[in-house]
C-alpha atoms as a PDB file:
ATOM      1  CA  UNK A   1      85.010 -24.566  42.611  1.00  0.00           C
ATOM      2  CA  UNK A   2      86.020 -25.294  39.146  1.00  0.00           C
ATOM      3  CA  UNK A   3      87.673 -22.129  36.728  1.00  0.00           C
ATOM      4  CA  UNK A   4      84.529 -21.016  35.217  1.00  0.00           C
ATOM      5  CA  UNK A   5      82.420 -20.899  38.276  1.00  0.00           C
ATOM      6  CA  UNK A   6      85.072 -19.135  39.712  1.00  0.00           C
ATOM      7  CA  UNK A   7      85.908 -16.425  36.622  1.00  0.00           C
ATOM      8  CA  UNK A   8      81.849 -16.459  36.723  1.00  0.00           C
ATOM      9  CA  UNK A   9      81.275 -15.342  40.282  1.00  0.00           C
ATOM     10  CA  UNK A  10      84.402 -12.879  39.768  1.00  0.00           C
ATOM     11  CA  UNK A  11      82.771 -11.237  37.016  1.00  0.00           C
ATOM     12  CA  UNK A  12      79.664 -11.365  39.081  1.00  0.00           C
ATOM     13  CA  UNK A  13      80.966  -9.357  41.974  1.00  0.00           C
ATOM     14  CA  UNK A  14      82.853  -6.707  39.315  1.00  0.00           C
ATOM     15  CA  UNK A  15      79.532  -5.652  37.786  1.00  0.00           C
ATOM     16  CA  UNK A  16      77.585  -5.750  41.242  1.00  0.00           C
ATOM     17  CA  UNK A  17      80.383  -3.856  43.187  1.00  0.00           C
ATOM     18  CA  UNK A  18      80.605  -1.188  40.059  1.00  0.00           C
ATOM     19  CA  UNK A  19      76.761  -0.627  39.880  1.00  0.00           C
ATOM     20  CA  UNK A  20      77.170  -0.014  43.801  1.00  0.00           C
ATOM     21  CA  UNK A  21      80.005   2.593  43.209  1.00  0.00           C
ATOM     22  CA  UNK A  22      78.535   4.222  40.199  1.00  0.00           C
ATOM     23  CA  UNK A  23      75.381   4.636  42.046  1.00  0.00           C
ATOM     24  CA  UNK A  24      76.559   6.210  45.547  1.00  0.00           C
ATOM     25  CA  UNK A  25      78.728   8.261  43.566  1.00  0.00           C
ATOM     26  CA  UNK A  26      75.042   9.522  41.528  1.00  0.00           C
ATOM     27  CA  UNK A  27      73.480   9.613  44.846  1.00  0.00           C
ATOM     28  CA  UNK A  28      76.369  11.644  46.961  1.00  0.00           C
ATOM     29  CA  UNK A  29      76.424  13.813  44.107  1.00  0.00           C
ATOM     30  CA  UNK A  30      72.856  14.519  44.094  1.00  0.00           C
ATOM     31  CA  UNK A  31      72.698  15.016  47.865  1.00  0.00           C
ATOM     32  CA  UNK A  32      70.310  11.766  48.416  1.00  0.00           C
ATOM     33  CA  UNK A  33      73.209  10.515  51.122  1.00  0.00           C
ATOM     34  CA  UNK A  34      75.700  11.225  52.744  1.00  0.00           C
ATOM     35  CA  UNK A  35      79.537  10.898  52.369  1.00  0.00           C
ATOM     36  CA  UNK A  36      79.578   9.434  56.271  1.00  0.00           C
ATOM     37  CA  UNK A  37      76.936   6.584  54.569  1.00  0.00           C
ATOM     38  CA  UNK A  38      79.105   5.828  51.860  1.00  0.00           C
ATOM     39  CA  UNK A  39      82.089   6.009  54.218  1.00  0.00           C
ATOM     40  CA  UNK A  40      80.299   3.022  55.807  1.00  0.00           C
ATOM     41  CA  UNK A  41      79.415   1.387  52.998  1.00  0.00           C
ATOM     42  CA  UNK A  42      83.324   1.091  51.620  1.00  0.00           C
ATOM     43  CA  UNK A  43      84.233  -0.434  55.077  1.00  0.00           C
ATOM     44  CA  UNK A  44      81.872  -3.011  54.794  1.00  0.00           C
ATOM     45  CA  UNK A  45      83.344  -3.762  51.222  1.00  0.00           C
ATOM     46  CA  UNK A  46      86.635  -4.101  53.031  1.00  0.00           C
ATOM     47  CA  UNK A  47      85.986  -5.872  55.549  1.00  0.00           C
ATOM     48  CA  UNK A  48      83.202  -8.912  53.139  1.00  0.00           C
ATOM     49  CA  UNK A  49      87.058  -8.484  51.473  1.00  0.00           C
ATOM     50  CA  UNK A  50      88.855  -9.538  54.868  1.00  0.00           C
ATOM     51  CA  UNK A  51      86.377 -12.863  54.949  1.00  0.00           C
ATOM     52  CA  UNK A  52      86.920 -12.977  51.150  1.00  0.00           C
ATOM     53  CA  UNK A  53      82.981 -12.676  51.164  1.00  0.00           C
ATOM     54  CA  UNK A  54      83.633 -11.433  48.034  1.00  0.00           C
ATOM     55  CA  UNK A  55      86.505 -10.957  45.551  1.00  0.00           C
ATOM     56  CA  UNK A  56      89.474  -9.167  47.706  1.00  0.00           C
ATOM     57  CA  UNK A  57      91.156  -7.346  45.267  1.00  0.00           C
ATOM     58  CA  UNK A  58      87.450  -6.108  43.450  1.00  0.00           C
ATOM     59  CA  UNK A  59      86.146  -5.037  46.948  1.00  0.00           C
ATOM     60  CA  UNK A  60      89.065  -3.776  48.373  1.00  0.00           C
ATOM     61  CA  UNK A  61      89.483  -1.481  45.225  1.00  0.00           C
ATOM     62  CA  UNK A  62      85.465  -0.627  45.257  1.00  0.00           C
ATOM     63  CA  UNK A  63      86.066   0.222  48.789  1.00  0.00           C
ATOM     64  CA  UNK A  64      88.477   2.727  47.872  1.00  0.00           C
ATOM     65  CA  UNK A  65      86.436   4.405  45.130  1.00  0.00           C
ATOM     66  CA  UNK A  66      83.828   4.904  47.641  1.00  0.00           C
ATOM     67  CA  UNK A  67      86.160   6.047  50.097  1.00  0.00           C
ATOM     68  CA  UNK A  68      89.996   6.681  49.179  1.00  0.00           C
ATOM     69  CA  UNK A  69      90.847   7.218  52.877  1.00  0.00           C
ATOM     70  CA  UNK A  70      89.917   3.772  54.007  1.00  0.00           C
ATOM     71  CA  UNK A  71      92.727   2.411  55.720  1.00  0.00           C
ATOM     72  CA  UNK A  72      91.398  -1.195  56.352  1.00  0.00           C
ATOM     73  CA  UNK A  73      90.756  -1.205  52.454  1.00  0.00           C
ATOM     74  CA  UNK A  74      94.163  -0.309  52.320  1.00  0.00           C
ATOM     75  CA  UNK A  75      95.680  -2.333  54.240  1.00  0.00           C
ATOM     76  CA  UNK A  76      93.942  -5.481  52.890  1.00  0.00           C
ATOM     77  CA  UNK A  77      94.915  -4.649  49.088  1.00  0.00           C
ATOM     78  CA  UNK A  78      98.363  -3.965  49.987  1.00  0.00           C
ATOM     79  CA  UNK A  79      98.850  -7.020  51.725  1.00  0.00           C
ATOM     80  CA  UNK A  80      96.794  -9.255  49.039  1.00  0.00           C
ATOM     81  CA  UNK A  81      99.391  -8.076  47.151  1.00  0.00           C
ATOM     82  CA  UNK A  82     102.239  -8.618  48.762  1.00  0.00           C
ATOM     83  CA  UNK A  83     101.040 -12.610  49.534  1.00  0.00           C
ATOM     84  CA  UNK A  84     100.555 -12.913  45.917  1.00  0.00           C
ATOM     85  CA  UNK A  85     104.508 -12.145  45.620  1.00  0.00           C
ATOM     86  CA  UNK A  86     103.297  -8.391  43.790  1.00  0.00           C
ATOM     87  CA  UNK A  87     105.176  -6.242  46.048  1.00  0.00           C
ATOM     88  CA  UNK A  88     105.018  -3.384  43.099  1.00  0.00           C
ATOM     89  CA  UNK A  89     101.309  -3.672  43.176  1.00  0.00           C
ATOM     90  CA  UNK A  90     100.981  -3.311  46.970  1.00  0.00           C
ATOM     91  CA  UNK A  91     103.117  -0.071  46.711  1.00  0.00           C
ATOM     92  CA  UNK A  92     101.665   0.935  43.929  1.00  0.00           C
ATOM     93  CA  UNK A  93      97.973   0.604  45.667  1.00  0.00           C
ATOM     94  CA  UNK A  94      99.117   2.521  48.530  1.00  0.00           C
ATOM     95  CA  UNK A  95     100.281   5.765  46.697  1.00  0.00           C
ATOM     96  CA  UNK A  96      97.816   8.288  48.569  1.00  0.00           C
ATOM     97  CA  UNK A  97      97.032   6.309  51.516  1.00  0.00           C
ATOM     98  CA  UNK A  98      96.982   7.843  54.608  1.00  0.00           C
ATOM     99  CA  UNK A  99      99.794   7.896  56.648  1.00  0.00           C
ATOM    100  CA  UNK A 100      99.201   5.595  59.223  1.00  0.00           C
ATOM    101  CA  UNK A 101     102.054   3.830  61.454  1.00  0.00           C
ATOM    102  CA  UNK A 102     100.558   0.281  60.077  1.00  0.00           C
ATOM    103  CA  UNK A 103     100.757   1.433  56.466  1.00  0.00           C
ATOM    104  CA  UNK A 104     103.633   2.826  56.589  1.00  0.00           C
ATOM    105  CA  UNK A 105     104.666  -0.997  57.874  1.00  0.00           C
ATOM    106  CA  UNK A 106     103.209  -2.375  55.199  1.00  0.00           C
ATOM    107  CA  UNK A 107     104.740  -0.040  52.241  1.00  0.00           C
ATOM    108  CA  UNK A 108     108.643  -1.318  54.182  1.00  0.00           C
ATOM    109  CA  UNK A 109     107.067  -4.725  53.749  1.00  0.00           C
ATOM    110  CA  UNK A 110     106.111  -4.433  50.169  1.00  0.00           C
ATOM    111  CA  UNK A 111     110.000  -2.709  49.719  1.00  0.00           C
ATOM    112  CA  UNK A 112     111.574  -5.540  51.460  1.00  0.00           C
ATOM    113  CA  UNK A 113     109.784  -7.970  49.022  1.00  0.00           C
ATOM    114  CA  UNK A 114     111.145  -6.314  46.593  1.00  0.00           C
ATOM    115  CA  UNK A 115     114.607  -6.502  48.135  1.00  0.00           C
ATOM    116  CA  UNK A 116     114.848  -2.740  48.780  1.00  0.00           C
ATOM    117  CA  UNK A 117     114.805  -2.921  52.105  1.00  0.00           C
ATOM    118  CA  UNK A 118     117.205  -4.894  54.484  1.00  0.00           C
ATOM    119  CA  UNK A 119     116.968  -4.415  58.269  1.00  0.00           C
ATOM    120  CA  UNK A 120     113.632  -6.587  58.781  1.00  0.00           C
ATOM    121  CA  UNK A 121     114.059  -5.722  62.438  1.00  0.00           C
ATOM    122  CA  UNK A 122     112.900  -2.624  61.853  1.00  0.00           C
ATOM    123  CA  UNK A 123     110.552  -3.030  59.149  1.00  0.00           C
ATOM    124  CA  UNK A 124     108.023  -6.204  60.464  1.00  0.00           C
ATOM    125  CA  UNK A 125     106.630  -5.801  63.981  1.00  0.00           C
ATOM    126  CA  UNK A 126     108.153  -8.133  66.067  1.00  0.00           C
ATOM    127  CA  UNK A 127     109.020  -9.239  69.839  1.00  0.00           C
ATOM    128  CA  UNK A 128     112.619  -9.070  71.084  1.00  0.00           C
ATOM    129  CA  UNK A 129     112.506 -13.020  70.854  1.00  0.00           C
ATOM    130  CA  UNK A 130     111.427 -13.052  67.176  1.00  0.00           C
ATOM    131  CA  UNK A 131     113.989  -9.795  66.850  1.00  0.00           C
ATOM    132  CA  UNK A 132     116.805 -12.240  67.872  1.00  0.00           C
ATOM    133  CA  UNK A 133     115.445 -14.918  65.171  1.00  0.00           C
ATOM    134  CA  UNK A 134     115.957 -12.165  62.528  1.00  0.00           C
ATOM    135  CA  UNK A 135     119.098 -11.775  63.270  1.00  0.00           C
ATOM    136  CA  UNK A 136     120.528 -15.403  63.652  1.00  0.00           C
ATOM    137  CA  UNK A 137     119.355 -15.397  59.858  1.00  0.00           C
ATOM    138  CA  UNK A 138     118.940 -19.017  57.673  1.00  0.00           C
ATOM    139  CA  UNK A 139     115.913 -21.005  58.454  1.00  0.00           C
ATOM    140  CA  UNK A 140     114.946 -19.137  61.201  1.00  0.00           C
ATOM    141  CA  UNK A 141     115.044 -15.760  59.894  1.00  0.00           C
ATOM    142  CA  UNK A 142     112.722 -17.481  57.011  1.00  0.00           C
ATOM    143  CA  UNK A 143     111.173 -19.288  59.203  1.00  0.00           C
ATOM    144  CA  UNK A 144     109.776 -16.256  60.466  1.00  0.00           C
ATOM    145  CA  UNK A 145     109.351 -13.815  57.491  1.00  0.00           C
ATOM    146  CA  UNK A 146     106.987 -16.695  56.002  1.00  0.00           C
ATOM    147  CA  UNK A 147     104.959 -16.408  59.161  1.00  0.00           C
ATOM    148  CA  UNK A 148     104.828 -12.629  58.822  1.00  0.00           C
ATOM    149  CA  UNK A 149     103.652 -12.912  55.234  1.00  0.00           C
ATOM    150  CA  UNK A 150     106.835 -12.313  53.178  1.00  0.00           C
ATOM    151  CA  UNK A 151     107.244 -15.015  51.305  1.00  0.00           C
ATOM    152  CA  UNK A 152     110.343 -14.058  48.466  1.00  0.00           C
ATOM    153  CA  UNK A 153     111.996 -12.480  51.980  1.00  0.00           C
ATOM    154  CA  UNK A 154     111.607 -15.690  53.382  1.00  0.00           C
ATOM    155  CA  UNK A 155     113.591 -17.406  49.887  1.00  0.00           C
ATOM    156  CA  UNK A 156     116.207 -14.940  49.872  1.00  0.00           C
ATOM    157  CA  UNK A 157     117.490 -15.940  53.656  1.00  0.00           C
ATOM    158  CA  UNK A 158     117.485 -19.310  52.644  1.00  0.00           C
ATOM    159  CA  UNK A 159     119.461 -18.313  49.849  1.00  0.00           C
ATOM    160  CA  UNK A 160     121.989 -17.141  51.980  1.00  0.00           C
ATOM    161  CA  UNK A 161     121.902 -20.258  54.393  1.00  0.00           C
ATOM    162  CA  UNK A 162     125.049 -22.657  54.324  1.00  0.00           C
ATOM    163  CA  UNK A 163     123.754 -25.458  56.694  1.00  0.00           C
ATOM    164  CA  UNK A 164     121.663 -27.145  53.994  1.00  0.00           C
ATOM    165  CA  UNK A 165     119.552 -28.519  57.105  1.00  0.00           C
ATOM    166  CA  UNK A 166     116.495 -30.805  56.285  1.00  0.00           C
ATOM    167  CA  UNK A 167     114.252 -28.334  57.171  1.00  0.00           C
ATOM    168  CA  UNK A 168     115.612 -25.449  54.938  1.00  0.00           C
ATOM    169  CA  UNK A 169     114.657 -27.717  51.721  1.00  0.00           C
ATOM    170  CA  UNK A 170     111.362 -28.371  53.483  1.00  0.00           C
ATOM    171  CA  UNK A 171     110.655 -24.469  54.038  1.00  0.00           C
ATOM    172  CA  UNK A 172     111.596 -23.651  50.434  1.00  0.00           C
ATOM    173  CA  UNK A 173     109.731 -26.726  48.668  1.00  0.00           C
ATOM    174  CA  UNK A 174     106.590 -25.392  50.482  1.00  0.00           C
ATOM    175  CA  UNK A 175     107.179 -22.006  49.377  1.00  0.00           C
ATOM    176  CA  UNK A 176     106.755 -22.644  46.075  1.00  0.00           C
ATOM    177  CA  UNK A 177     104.401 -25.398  46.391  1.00  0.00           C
ATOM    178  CA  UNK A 178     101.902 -22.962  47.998  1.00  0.00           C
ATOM    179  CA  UNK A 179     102.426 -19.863  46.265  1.00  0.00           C
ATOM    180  CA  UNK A 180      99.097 -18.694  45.632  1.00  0.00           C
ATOM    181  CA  UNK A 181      98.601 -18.531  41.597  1.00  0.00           C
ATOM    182  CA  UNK A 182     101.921 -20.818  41.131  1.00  0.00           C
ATOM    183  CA  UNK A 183     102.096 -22.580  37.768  1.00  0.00           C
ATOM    184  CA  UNK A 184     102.547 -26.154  37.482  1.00  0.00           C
ATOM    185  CA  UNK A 185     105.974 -25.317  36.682  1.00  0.00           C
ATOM    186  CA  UNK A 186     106.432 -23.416  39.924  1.00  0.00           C
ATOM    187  CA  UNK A 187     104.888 -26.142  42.076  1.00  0.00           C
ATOM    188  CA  UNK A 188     107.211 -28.692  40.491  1.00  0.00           C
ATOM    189  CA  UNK A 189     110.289 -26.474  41.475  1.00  0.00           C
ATOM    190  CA  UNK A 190     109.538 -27.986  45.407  1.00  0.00           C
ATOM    191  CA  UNK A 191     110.022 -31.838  43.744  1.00  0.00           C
ATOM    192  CA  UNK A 192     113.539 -31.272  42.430  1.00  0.00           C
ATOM    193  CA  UNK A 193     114.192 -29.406  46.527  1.00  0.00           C
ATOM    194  CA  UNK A 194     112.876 -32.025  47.765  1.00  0.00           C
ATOM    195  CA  UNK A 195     115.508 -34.371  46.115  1.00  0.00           C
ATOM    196  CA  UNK A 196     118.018 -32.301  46.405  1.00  0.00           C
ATOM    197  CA  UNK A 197     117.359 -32.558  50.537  1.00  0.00           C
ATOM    198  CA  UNK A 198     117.171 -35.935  50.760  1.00  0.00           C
ATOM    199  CA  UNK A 199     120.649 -36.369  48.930  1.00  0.00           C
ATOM    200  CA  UNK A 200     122.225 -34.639  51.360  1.00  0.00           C
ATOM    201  CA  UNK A 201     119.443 -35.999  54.180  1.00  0.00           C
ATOM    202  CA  UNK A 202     118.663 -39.556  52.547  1.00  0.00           C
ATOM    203  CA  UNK A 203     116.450 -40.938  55.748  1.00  0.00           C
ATOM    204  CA  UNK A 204     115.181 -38.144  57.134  1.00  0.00           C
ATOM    205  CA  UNK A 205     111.525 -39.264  57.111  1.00  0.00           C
ATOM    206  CA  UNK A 206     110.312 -35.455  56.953  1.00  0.00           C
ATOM    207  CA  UNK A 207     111.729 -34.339  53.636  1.00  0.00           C
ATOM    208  CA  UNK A 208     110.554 -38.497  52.161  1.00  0.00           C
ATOM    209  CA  UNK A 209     106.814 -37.607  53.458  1.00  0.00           C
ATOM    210  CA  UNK A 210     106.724 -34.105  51.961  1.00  0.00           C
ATOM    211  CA  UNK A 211     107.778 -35.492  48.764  1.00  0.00           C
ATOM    212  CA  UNK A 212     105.258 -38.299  48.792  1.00  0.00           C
ATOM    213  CA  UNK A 213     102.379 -35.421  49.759  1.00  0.00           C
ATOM    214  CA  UNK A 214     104.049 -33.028  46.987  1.00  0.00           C
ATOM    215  CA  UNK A 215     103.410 -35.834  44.207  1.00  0.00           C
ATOM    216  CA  UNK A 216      99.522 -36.054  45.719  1.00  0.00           C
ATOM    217  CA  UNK A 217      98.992 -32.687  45.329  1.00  0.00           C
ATOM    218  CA  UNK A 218     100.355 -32.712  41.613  1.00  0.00           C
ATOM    219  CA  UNK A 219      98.474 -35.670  40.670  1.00  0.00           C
ATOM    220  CA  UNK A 220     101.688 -37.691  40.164  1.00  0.00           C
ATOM    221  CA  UNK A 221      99.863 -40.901  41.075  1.00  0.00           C
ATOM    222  CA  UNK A 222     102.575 -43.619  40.024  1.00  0.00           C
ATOM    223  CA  UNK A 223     105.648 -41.487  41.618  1.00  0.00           C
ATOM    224  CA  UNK A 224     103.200 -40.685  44.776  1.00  0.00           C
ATOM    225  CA  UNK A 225     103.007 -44.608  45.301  1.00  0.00           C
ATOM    226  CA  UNK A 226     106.331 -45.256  44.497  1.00  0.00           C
ATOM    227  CA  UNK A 227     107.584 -42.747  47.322  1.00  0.00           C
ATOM    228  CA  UNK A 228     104.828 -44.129  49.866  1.00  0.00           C
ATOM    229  CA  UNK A 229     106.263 -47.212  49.928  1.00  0.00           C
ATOM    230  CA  UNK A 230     109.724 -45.933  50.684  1.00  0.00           C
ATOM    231  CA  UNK A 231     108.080 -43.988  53.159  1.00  0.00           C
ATOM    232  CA  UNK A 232     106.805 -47.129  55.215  1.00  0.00           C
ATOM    233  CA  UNK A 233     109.936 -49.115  54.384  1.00  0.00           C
ATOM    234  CA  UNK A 234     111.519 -45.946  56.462  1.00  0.00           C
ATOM    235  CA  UNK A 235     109.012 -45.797  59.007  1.00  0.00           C
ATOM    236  CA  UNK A 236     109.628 -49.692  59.125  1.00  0.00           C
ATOM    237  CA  UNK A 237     113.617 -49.420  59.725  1.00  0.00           C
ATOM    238  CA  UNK A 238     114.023 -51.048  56.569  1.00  0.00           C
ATOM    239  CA  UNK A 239     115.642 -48.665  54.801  1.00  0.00           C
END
């Protein structure tokens, strides 16, 4: 979908979810419906927002206009949020909610983005396995706070890593690569990681293919070629 079809069908779903609002608020108001009706209606906004049906963040929000005690909307904005590396914005959104064990879980999350919050143990649900991985910290620690959604959690272990393993530059490169709403200048952050793993990993065929897919995705045709063919020279033993 290009940008202006996009924008276009965003604006679309703002005016079409606020006539909804404004009109079940006329309507409740008036006593033509119930509040259990538009209770119903604001879950099915969250939940067209779960299958991104329709614009998350403008259903989510419609959802709790209609019906500020809607945990699934809450939970869905929060964590839209919080993917989009806007922990603020997640905590922000959940001022009022109610106080459910999973939102509760979800405001730590939002702190620990932030880096307010340090025992991830106790903050993310996890197994005693996974428990264990938290605390071995590095790339597994990341490893596993990108898999629970925490994405600058996930970059601050690897911060802290010492091993400079091939797959710690391959975790962070596709951190930024595939930060949703990254700049250009964000997604070119995982090229120079990517170099700097294979200085210290120079034939590790892993780190030379994600580099070679990196330059696809960025539409760096000449360097994409250029690193294919080291990539079969490698896959060759020709190196």
């Amino acid at each position: 979908m290009s940008s202006w079809q996009h924008s276009s069908s965003k604006g679309f779903w703002a005016i079409a979810v606020a006539a909804l609002v404004l009109a079940a608020g006329e309507l409740v108001a008036f006593g033509v419906i119930g509040r259990q009706y538009v209770a119903s209606q604001a879950q099915n906004l969250a939940v067209l927002s779960q299958k991104s049906e329709i614009a998350p963040e403008i259903g989510y929000q419609a959802a709790l206009i209609l019906d500020p005690d809607n945990t699934t909307a809450h939970q869905g904005l929060a964590n839209y949020y919080i993917v989009r590396w806007q922990p603020d914005k997640a905590i922000q959104s959940l001022s009022g909610a109610p106080n459910t064990d999973e939102l509760r879980n979800t405001r730590a999350k939002a702190l620990m983005e932030l880096g307010e919050a340090q025992n991830a143990s106790e903050i993310v649900w996890v197994t005693d396995a996974e428990r264990k991985q938290l605390e071995s910290g590095g790339v597994g620690k990341a490893e596993l706070l990108l898999a629970k959604g925490l994405p600058q959690s996930a970059l601050r272990a690897l911060q802290g890593d010492s091993t400079e393993s091939a797959r710690r530059y391959m975790i962070e490169a596709s951190i930024w690569m595939n930060k949703p709403g990254a700049t250009k200048e964000e997604q070119e952050k995982s090229i120079t990681i990517l170099k700097n793993g294979i200085k210290k990993h120079p034939i590790n065929l892993a780190l030379q293919k994600q580099l070679h897919q990196t330059y696809v995705a960025l539409g760096y045709e000449e360097e994409a070629q250029q690193q294919l063919e080291l990539v079969q020279k490698l896959e060759a033993g020709k190196f």
